[in-house]
C-alpha atoms as a PDB file:
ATOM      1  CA  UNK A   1       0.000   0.000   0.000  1.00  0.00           C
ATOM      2  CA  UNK A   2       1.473   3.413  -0.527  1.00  0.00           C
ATOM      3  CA  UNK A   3       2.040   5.615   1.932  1.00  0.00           C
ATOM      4  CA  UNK A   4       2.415   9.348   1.958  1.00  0.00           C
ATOM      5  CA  UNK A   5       6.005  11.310   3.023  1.00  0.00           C
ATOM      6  CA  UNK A   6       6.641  14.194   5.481  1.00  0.00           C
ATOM      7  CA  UNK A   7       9.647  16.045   5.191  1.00  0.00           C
ATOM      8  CA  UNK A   8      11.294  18.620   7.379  1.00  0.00           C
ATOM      9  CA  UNK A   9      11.575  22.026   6.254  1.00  0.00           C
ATOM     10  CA  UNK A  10      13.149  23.649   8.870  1.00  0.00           C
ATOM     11  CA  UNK A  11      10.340  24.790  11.300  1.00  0.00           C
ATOM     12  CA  UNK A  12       7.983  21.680  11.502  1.00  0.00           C
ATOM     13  CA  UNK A  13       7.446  18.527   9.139  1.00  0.00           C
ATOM     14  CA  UNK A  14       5.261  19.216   6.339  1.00  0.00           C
ATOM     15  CA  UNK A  15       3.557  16.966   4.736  1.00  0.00           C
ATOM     16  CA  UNK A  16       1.484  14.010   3.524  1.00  0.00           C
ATOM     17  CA  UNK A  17       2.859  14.460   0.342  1.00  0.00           C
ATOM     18  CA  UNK A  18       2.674  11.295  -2.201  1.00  0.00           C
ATOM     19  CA  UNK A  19       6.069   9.665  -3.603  1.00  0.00           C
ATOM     20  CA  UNK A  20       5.568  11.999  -6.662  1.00  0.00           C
ATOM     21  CA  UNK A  21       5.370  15.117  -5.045  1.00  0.00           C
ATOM     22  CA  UNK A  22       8.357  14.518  -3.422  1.00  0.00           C
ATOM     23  CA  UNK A  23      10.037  13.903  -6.409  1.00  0.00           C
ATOM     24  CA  UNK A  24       8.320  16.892  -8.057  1.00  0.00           C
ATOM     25  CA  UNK A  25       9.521  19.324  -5.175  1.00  0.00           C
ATOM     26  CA  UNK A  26      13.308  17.470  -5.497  1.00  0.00           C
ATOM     27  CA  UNK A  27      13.141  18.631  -9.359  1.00  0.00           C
ATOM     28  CA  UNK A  28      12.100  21.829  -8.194  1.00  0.00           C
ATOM     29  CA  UNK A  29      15.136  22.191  -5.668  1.00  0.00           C
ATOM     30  CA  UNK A  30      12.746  22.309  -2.575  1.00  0.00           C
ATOM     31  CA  UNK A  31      13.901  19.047  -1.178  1.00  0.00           C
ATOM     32  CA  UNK A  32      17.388  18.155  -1.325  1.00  0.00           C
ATOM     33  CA  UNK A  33      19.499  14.987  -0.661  1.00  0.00           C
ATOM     34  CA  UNK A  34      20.261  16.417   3.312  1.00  0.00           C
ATOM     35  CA  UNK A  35      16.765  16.858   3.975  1.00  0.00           C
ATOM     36  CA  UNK A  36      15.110  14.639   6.397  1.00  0.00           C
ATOM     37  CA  UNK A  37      11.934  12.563   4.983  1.00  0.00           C
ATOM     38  CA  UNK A  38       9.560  10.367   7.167  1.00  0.00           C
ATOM     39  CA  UNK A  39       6.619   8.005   6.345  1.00  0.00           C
ATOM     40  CA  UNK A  40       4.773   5.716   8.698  1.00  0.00           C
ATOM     41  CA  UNK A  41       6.525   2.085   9.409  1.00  0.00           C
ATOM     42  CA  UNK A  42       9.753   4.450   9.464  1.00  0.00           C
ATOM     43  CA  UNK A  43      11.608   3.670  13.044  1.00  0.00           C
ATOM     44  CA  UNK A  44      12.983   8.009  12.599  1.00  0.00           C
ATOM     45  CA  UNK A  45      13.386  10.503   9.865  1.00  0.00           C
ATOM     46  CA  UNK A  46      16.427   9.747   7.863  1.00  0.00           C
ATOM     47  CA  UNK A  47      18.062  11.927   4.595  1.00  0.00           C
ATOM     48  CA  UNK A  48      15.607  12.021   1.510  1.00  0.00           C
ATOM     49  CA  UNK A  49      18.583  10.450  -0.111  1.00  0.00           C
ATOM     50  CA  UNK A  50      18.422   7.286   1.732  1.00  0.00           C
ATOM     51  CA  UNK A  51      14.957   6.828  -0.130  1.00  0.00           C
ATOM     52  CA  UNK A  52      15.186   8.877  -3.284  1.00  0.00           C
ATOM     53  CA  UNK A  53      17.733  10.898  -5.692  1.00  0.00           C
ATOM     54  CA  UNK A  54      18.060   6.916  -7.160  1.00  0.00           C
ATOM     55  CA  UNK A  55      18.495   8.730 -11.424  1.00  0.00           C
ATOM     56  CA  UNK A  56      19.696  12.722 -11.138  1.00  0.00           C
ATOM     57  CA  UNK A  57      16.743  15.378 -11.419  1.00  0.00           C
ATOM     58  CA  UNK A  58      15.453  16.313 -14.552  1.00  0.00           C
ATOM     59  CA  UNK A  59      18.210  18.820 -15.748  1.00  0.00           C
ATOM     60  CA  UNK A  60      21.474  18.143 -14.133  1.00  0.00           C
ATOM     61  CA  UNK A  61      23.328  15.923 -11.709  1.00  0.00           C
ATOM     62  CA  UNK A  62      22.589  15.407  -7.934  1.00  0.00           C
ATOM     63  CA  UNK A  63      25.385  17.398  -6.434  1.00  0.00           C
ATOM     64  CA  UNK A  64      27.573  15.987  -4.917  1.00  0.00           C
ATOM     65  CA  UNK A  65      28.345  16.679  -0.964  1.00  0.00           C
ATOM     66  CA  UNK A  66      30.530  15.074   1.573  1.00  0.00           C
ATOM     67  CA  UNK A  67      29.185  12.559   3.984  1.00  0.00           C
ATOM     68  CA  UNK A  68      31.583  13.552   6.731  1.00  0.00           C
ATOM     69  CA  UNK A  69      29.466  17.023   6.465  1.00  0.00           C
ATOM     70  CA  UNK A  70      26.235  15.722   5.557  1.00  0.00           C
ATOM     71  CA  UNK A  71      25.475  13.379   8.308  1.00  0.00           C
ATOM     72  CA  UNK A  72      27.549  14.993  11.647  1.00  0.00           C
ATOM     73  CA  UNK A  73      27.330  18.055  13.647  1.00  0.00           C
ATOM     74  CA  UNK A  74      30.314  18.949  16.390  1.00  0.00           C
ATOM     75  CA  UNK A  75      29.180  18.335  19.634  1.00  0.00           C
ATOM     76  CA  UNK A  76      25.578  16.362  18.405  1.00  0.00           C
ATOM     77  CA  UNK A  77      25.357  13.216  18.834  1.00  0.00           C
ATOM     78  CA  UNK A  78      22.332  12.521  16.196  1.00  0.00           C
ATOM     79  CA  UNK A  79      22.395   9.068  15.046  1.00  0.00           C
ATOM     80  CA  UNK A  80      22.981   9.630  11.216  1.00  0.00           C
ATOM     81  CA  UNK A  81      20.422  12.854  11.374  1.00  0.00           C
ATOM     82  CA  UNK A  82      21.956  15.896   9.258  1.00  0.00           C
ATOM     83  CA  UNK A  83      23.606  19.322   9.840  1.00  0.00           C
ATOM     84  CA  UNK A  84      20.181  20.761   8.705  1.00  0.00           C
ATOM     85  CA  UNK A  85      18.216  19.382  11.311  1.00  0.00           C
ATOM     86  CA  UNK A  86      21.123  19.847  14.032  1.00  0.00           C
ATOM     87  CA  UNK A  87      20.779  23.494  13.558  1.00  0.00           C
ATOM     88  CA  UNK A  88      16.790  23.787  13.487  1.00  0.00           C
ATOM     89  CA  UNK A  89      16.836  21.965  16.892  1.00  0.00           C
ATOM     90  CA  UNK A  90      19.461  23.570  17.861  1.00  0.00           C
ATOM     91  CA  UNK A  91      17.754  27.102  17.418  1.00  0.00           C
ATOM     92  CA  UNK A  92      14.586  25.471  18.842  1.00  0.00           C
ATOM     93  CA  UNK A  93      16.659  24.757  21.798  1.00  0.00           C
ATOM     94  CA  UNK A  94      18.116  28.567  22.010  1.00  0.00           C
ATOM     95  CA  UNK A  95      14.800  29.718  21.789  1.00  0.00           C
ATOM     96  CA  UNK A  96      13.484  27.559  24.492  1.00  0.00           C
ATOM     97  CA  UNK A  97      10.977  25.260  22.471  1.00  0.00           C
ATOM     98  CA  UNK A  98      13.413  22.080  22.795  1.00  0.00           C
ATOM     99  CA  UNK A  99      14.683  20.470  25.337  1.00  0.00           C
ATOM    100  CA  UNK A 100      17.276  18.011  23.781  1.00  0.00           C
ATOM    101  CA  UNK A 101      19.758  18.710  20.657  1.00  0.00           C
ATOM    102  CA  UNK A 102      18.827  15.594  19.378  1.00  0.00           C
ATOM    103  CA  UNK A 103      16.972  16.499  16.027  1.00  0.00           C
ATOM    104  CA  UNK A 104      15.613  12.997  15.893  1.00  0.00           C
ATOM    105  CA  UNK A 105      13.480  13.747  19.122  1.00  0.00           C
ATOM    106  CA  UNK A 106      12.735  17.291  17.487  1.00  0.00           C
ATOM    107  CA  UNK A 107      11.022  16.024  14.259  1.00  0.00           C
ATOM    108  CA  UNK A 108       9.641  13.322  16.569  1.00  0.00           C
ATOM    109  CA  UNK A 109       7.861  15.318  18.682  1.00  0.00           C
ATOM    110  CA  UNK A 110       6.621  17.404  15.609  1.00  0.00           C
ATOM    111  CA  UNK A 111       5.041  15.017  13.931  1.00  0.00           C
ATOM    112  CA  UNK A 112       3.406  13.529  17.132  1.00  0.00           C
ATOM    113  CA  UNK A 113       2.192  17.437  17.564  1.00  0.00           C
ATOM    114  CA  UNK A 114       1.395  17.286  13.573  1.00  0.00           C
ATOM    115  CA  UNK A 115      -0.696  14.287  14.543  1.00  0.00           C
ATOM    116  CA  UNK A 116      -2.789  15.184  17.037  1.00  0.00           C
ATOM    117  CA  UNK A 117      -3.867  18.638  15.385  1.00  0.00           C
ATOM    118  CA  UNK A 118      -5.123  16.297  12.732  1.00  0.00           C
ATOM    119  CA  UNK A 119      -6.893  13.997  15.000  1.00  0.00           C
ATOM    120  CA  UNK A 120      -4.348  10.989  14.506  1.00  0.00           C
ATOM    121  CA  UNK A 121      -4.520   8.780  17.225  1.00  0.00           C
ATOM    122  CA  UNK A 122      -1.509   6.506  18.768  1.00  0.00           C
ATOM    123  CA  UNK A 123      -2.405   3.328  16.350  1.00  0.00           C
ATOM    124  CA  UNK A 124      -2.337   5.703  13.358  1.00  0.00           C
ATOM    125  CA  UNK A 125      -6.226   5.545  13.061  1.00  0.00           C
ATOM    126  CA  UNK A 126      -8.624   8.269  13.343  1.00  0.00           C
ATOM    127  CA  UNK A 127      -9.023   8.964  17.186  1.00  0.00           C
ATOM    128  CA  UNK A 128     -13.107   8.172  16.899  1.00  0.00           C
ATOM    129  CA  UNK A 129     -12.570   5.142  14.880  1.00  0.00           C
ATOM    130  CA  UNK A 130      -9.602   3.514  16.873  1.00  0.00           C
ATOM    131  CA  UNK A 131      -8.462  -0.265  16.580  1.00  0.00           C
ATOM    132  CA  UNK A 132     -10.909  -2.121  18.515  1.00  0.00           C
ATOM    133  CA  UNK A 133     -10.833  -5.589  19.907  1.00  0.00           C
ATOM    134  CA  UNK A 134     -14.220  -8.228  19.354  1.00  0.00           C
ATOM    135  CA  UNK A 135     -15.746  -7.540  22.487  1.00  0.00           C
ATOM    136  CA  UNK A 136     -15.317  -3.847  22.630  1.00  0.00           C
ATOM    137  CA  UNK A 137     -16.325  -4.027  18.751  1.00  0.00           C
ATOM    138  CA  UNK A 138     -19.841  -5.683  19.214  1.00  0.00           C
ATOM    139  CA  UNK A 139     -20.585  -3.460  22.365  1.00  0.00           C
ATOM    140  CA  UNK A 140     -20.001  -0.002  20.465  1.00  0.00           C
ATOM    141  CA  UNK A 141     -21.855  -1.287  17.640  1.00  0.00           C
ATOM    142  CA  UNK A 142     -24.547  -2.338  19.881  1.00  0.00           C
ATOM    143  CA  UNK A 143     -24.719   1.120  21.521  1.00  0.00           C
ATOM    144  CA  UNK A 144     -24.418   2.987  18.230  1.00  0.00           C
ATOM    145  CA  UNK A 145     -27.159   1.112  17.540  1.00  0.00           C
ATOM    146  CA  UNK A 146     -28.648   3.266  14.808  1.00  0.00           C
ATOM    147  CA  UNK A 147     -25.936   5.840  14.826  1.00  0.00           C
ATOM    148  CA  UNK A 148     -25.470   6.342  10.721  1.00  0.00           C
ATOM    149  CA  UNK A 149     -22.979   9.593  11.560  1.00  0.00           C
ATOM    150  CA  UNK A 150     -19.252   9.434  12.251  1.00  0.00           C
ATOM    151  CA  UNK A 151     -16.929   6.413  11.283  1.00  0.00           C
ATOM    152  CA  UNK A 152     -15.887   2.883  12.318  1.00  0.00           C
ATOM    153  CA  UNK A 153     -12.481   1.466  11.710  1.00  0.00           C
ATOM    154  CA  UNK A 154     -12.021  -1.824   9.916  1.00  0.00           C
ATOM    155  CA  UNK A 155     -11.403  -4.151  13.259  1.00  0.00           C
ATOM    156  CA  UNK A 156     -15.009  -2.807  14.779  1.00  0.00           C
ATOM    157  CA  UNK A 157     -16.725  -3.266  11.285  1.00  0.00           C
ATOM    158  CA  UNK A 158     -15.612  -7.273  10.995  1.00  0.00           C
ATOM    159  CA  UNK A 159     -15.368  -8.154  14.609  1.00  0.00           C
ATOM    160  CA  UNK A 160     -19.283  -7.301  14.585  1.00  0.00           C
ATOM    161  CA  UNK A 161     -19.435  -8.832  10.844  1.00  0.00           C
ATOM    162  CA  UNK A 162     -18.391 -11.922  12.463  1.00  0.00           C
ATOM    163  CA  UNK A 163     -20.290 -12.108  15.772  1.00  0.00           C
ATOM    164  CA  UNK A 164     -23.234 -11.690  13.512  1.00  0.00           C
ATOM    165  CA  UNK A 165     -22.408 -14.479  11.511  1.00  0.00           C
ATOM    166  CA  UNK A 166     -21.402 -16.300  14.809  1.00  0.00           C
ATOM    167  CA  UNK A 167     -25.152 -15.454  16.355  1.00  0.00           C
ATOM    168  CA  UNK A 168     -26.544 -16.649  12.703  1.00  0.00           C
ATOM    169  CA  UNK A 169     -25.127 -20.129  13.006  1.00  0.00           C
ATOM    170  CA  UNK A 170     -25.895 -20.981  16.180  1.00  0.00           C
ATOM    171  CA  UNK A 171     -29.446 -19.219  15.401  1.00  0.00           C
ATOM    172  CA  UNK A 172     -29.570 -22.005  12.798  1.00  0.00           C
ATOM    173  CA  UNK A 173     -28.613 -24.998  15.371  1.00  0.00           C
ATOM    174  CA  UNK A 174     -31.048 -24.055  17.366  1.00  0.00           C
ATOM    175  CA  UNK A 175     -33.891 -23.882  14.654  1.00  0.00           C
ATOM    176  CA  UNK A 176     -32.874 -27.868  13.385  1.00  0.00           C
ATOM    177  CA  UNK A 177     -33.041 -29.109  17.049  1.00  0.00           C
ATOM    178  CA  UNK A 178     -36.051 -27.133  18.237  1.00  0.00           C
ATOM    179  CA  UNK A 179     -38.067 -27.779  14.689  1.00  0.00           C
ATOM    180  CA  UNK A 180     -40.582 -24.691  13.940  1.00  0.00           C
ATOM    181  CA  UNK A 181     -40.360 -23.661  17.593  1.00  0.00           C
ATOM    182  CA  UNK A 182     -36.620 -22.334  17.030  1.00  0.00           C
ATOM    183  CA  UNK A 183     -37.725 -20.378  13.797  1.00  0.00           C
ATOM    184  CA  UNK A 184     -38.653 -17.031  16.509  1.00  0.00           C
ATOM    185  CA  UNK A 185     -34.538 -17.342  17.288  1.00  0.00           C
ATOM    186  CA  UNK A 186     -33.494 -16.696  13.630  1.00  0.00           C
ATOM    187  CA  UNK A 187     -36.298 -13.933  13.265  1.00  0.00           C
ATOM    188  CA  UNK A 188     -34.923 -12.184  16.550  1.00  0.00           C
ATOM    189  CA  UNK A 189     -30.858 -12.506  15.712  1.00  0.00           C
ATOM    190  CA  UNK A 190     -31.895 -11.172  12.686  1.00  0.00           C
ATOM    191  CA  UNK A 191     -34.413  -8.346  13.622  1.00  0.00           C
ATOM    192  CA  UNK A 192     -31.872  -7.632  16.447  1.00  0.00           C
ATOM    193  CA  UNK A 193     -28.569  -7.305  14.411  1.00  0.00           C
ATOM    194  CA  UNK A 194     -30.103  -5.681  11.247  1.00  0.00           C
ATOM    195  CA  UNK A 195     -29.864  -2.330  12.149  1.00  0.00           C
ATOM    196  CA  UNK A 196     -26.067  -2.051  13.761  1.00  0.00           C
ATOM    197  CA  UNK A 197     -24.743  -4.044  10.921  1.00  0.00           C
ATOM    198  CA  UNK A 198     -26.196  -1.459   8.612  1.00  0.00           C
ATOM    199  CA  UNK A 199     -25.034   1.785  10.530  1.00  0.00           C
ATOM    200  CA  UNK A 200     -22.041  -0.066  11.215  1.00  0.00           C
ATOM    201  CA  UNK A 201     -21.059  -0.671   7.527  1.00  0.00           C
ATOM    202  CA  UNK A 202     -22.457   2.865   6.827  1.00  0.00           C
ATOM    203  CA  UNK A 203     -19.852   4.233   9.565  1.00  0.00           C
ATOM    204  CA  UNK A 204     -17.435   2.147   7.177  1.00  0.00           C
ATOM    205  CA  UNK A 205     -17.835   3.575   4.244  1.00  0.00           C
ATOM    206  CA  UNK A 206     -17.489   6.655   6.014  1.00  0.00           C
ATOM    207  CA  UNK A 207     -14.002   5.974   7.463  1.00  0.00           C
ATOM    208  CA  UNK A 208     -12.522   5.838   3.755  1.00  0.00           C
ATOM    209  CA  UNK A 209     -14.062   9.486   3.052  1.00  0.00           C
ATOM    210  CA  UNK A 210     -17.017   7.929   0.900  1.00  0.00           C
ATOM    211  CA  UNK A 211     -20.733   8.807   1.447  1.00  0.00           C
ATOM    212  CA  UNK A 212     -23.013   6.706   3.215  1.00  0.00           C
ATOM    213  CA  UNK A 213     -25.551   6.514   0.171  1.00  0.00           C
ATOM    214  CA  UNK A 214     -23.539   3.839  -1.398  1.00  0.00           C
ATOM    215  CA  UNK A 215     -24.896   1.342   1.301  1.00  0.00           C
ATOM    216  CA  UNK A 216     -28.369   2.804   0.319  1.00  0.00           C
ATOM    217  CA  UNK A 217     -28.070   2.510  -2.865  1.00  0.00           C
ATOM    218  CA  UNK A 218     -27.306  -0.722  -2.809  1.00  0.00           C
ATOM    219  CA  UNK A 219     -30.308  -1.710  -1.013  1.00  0.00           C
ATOM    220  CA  UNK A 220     -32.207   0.267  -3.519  1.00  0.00           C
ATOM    221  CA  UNK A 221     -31.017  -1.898  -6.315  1.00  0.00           C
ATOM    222  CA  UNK A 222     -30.876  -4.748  -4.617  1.00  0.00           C
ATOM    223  CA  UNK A 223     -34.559  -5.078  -2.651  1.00  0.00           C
ATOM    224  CA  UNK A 224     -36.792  -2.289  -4.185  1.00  0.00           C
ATOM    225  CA  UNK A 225     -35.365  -3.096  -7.838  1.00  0.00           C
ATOM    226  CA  UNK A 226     -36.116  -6.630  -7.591  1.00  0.00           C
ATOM    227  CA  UNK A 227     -39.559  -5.808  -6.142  1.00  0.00           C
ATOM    228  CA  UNK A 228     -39.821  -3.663  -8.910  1.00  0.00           C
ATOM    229  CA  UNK A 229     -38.918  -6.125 -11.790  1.00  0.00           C
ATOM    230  CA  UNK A 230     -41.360  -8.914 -10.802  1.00  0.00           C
ATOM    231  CA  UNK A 231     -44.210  -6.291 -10.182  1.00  0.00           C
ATOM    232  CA  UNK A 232     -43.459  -5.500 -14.047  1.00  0.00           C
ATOM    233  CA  UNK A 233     -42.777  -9.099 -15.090  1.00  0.00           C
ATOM    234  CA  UNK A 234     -46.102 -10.241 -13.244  1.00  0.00           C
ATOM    235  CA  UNK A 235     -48.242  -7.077 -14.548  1.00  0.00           C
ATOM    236  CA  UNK A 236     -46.905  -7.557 -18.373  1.00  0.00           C
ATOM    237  CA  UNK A 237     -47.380 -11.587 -17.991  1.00  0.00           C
ATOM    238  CA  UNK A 238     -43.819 -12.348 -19.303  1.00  0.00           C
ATOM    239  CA  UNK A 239     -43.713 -15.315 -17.818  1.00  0.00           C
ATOM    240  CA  UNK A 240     -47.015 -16.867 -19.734  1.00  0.00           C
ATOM    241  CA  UNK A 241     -44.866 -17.098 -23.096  1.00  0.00           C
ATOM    242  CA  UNK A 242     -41.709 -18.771 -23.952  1.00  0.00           C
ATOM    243  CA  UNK A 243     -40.047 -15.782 -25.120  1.00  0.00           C
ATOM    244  CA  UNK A 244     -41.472 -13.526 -22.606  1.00  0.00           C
ATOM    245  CA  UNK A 245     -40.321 -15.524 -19.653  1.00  0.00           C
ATOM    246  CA  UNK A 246     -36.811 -15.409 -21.904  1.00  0.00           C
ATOM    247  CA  UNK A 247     -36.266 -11.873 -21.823  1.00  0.00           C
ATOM    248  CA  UNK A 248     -37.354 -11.433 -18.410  1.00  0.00           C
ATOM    249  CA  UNK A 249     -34.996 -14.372 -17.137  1.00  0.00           C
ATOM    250  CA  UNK A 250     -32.032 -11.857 -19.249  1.00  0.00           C
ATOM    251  CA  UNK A 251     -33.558  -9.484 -17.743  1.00  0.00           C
ATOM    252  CA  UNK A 252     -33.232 -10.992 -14.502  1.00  0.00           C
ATOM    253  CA  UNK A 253     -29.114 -11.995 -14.605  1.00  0.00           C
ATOM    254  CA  UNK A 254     -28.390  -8.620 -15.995  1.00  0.00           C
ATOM    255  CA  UNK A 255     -29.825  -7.310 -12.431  1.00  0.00           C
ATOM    256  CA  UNK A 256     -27.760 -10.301 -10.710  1.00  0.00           C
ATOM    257  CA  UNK A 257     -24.619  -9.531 -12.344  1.00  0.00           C
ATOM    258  CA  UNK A 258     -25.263  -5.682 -11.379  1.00  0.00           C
ATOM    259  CA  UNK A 259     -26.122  -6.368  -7.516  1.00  0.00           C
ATOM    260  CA  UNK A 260     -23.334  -8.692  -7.209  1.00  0.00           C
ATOM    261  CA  UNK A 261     -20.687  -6.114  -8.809  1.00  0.00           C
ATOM    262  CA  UNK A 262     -21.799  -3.641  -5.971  1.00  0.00           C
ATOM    263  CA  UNK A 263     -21.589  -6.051  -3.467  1.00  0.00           C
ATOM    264  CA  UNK A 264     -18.186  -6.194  -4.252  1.00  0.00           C
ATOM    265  CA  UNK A 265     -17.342  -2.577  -4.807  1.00  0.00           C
ATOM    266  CA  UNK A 266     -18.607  -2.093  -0.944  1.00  0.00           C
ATOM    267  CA  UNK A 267     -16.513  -5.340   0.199  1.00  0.00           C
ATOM    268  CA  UNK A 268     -13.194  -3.467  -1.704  1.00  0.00           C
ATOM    269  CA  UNK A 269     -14.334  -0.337   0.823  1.00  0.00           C
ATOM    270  CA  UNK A 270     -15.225  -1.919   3.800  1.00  0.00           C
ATOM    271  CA  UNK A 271     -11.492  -3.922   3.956  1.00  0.00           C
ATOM    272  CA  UNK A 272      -9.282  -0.483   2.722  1.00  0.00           C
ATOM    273  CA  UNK A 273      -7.499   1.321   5.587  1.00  0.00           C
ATOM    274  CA  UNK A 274      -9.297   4.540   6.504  1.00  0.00           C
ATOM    275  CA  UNK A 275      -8.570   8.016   6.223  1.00  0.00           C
ATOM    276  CA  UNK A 276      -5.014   9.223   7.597  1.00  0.00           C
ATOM    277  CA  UNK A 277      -6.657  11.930  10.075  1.00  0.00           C
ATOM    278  CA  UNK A 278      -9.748  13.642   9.295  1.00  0.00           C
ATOM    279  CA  UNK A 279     -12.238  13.334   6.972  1.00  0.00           C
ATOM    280  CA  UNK A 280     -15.635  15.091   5.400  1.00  0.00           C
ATOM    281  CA  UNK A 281     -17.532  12.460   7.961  1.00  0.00           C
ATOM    282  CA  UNK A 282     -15.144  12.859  11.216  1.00  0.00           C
END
């Protein structure tokens, strides 16, 4: 999966940027080989030319500098950080806004900062759609009960996804030992989890910055469309003749073939990582 780049410019990290605008801002001249990049999964912020500057920028050669310059600072002991960043936290510390020289702990603590103004939480989720375990999972989506606002990360969407499923099967054990009389258990597992699953799948679709109207239209197509088609195939009597019930039967698949292409369009968005931070929905 790709993953977008922070870099430091001196004063604070800036950033997401994509892979290509880093290498757009590196042909510009903004970002040179010294300058420290970061991207999640990263253990610290190391030299953009540990990571890029692989084929010199469009127009010349990558100059050249020294390594003995490039990647020590008198008196710093930085861990393969660069004189750039030594003297940034180095004036921070002057100034009074650090308390170590260390510019590794600098841009570490800035992007931590950079994080929480954006509503980043420690996992890397949005803070109101955290990582959630299967208990905690099937009690929020129990208490959100019909709560179709906000978002839901991907571990509270399946965990419930599959106590649902869990409470189906054993809904279903029941029914073939108890005969008829276990039929009320399936109606009441399924009456009962209904309305979470479908705010919780809603909140879903939220967490990846997409509208909740793709879950509704989907049961548009899928329930009120089919309605509609056999109200029109039992009004127009397509079924009486052989080449009526033909058509309709096309008719028919065409629908199938749609409804099952959305169903997986929403699987694709209900397994993709969220958004990094805030969205339009949280």
């Amino acid at each position: 999966m790709v993953q977008d780049w922070y870099y430091a410019d001196g004063q604070a990290p800036t950033g997401p940027h994509t892979g290509e605008q880093i290498e757009d801002m590196i042909r510009a001249g903004r970002i040179k080989p010294e300058t420290l990049v970061w991207q999640e999964g990263m253990a610290g912020w190391e030299p953009a030319a540990a990571h890029f500057f692989t084929a010199p920028p469009e127009g010349g050669d990558v100059p050249e500098t020294d390594p003995s310059q490039s990647f020590s600072h008198s008196g710093v002991d930085h861990g393969g950080a660069t004189n750039y960043a030594a003297r940034v936290a180095q004036r921070h510390q002057t100034e009074g806004k650090l308390s170590t020289n260390d510019p590794r702990a600098y841009a570490d603590a800035s992007i931590e900062t950079e994080r929480a103004k954006r509503g980043i939480g420690p996992d890397g989720l949005y803070v109101d759609a955290p990582s959630r375990g299967p208990i905690e999972a099937v009690k929020v989506c129990f208490r959100k009960y019909a709560t179709f606002k906000g978002r839901a990360s991907r571990s509270e969407y399946w965990w419930f996804i599959l106590f649902v499923a869990i409470a189906s099967v054993i809904g279903e054990i029941a029914e073939g030992a108890m005969g008829s009389d276990g039929a009320a258990i399936n109606g009441v597992i399924a009456i009962a989890t209904f309305m979470p699953s479908l705010s919780a799948q809603v909140r879903r679709i939220h967490d990846i910055n997409r509208s909740g109207w793709w879950v509704g239209c989907y049961w548009l197509l899928s329930s009120v469309g089919g309605a509609y088609m056999g109200h029109i195939a039992w009004q127009s009597g397509a079924m009486e003749t052989a080449s009526g019930g033909t058509a309709m039967m096309a008719l028919l698949s065409l629908w199938g073939i749609a409804v099952l292409a959305y169903s997986l369009t929403l699987l694709i968005f209900t397994v993709r990582r969220g958004t990094y931070g805030r969205n339009d929905y949280g």
